[in-house]
Protein backbone atom coordinates (compact mmCIF):
# COMPACT_ATOMS: atom_id res chain seq x y z
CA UNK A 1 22.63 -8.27 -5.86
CA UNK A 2 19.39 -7.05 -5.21
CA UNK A 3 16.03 -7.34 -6.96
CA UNK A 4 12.18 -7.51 -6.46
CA UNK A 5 10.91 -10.48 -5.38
CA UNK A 6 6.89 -11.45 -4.75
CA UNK A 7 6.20 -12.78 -1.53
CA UNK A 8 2.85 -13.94 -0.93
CA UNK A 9 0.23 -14.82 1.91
CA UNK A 10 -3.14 -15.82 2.36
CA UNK A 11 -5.42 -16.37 5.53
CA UNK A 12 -9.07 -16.93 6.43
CA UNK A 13 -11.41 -15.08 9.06
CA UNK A 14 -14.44 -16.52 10.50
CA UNK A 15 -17.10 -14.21 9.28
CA UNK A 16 -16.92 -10.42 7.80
CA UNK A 17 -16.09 -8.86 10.69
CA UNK A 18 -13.57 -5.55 11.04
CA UNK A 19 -11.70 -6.61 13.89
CA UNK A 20 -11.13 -10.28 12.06
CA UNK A 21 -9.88 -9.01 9.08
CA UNK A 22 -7.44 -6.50 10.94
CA UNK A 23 -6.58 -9.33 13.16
CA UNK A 24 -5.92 -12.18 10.14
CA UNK A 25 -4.26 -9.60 8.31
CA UNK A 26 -1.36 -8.40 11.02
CA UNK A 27 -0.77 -11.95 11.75
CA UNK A 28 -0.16 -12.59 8.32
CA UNK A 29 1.98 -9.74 7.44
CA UNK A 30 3.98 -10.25 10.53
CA UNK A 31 4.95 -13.89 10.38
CA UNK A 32 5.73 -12.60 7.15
CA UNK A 33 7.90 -9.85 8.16
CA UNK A 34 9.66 -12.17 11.21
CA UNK A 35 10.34 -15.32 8.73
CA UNK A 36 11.55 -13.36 6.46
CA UNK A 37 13.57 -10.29 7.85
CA UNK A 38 11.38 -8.11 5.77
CA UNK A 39 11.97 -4.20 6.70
CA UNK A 40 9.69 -1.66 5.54
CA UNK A 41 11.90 0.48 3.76
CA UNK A 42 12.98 -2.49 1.37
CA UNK A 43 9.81 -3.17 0.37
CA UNK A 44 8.34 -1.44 -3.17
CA UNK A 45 4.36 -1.88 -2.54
CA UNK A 46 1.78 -4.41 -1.30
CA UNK A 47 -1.16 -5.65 -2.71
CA UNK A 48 -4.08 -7.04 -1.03
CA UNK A 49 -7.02 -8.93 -2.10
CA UNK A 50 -10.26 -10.04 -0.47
CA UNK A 51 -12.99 -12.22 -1.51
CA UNK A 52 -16.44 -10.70 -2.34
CA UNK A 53 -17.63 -11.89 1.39
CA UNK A 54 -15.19 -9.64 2.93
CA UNK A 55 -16.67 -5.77 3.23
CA UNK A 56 -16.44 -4.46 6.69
CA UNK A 57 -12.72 -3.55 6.54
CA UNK A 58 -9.61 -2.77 4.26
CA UNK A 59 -6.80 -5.26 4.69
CA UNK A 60 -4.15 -2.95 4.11
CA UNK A 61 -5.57 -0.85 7.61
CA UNK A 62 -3.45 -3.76 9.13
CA UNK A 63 0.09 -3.02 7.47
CA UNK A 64 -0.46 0.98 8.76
CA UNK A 65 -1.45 -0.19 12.19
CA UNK A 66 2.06 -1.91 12.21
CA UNK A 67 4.01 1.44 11.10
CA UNK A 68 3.73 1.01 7.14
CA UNK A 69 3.08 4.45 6.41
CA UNK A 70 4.84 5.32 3.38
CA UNK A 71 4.92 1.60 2.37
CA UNK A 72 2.18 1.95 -0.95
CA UNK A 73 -0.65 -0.30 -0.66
CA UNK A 74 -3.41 -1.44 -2.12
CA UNK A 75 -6.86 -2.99 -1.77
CA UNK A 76 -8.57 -5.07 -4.44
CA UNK A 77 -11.38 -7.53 -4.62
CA UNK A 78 -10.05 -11.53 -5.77
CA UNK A 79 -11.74 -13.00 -8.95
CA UNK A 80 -15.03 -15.33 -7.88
CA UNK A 81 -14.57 -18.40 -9.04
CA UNK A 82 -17.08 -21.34 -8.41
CA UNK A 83 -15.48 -23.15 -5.28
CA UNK A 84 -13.32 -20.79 -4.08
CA UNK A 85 -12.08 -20.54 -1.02
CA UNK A 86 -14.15 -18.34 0.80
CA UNK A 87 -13.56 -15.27 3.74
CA UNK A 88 -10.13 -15.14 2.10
CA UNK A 89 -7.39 -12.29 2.44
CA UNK A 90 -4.10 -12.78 0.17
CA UNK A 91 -1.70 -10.71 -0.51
CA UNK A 92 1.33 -10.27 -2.48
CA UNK A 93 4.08 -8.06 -1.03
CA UNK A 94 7.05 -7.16 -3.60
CA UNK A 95 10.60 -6.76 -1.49
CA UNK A 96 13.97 -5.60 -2.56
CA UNK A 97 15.97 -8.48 -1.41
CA UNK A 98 19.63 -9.83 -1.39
CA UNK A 99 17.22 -13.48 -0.88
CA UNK A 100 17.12 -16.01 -3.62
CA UNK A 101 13.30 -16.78 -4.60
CA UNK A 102 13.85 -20.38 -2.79
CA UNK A 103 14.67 -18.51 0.02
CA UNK A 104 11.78 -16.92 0.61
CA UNK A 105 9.22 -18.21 3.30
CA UNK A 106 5.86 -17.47 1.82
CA UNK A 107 3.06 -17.49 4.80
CA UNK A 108 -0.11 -19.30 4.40
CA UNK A 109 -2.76 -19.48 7.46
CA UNK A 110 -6.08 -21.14 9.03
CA UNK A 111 -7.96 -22.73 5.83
CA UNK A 112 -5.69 -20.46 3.40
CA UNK A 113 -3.21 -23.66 3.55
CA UNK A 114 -5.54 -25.57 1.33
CA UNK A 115 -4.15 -22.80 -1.34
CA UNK A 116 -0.66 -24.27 -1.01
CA UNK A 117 -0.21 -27.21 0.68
CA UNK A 118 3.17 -27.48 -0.94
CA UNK A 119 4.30 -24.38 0.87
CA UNK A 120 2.98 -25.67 4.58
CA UNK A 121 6.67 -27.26 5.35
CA UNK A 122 6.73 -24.33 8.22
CA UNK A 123 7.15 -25.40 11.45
CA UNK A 124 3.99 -24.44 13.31
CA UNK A 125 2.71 -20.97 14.57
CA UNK A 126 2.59 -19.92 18.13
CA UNK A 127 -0.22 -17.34 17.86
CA UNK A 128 -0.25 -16.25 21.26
CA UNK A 129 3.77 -15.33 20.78
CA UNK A 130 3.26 -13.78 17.38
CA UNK A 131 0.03 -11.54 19.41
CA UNK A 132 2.57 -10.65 21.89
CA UNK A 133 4.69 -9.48 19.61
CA UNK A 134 2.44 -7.82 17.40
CA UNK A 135 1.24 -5.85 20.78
CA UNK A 136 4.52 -4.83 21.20
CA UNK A 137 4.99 -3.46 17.81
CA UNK A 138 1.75 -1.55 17.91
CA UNK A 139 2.75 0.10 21.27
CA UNK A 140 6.39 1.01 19.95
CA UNK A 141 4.55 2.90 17.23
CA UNK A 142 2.09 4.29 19.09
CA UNK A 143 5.15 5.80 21.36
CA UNK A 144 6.46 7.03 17.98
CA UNK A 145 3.31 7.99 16.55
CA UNK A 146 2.92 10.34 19.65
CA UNK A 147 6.52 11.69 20.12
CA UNK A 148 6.79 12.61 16.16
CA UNK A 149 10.32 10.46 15.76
């Protein structure tokens, strides 16, 4: 049986810069997509959140950059609350899945593991792998992107 289930991410940048964010936020979304066997077309929408410190780019640039065209998305800012965790991106992507909420492998990165250290049981992430694959992504779209298939 299938139904909507929330899976949800968080990650951290250095500093407010536009290529961070896009960077933090593909990373996120794709260990999310590889750990979880997530394909576009399954999934209803995507929400993303920033905190207040976070203006130079919009999250969600990140999910079209990796072929998520007519996946809905959107952009919002994340309550401020004294001591938050700050430079923060979440988001919350909601999947039609055959995958039992246990199942699910939510994906939580740099300082954003602080936000759920009961969800760190991951084995660890080999960035430079999940780069090369992300590069590889972007130039398979790009080939479609320019071909019109």
């Amino acid at each position: 049986m299938t139904v909507c289930r929330g899976v949800r991410g968080a990650t951290t940048v250095e500093a407010d810069d536009r290529d961070l964010i896009l960077c933090a936020t593909r990373q996120m979304l794709a260990l999310m997509i590889r750990r979880n066997g997530i394909e576009a077309t399954d999934v209803a929408s995507v929400m993303f959140t920033v905190t207040k410190d976070l203006t130079a780019e919009f999250p969600a640039l990140a999910a079209r950059q990796l072929g998520w065209l007519e996946v809905p998305l959107l952009c919002a800012y994340e309550l401020s609350v004294p001591h938050s965790l700050p430079l923060c991106i979440r988001m919350m992507l909601h999947w039609n899945t055959g995958k039992k909420q246990s199942e699910i492998q939510h994906i939580y990165l740099h300082e954003a593991k602080k936000l759920r250290p009961d969800l760190n049981v991951l084995p660890p992430v080999d960035f430079e792998e999940l780069e090369q694959w992300i590069n590889d992504h972007l130039s398979a779209e790009s080939g479609r992107n320019q071909t019109g298939t």
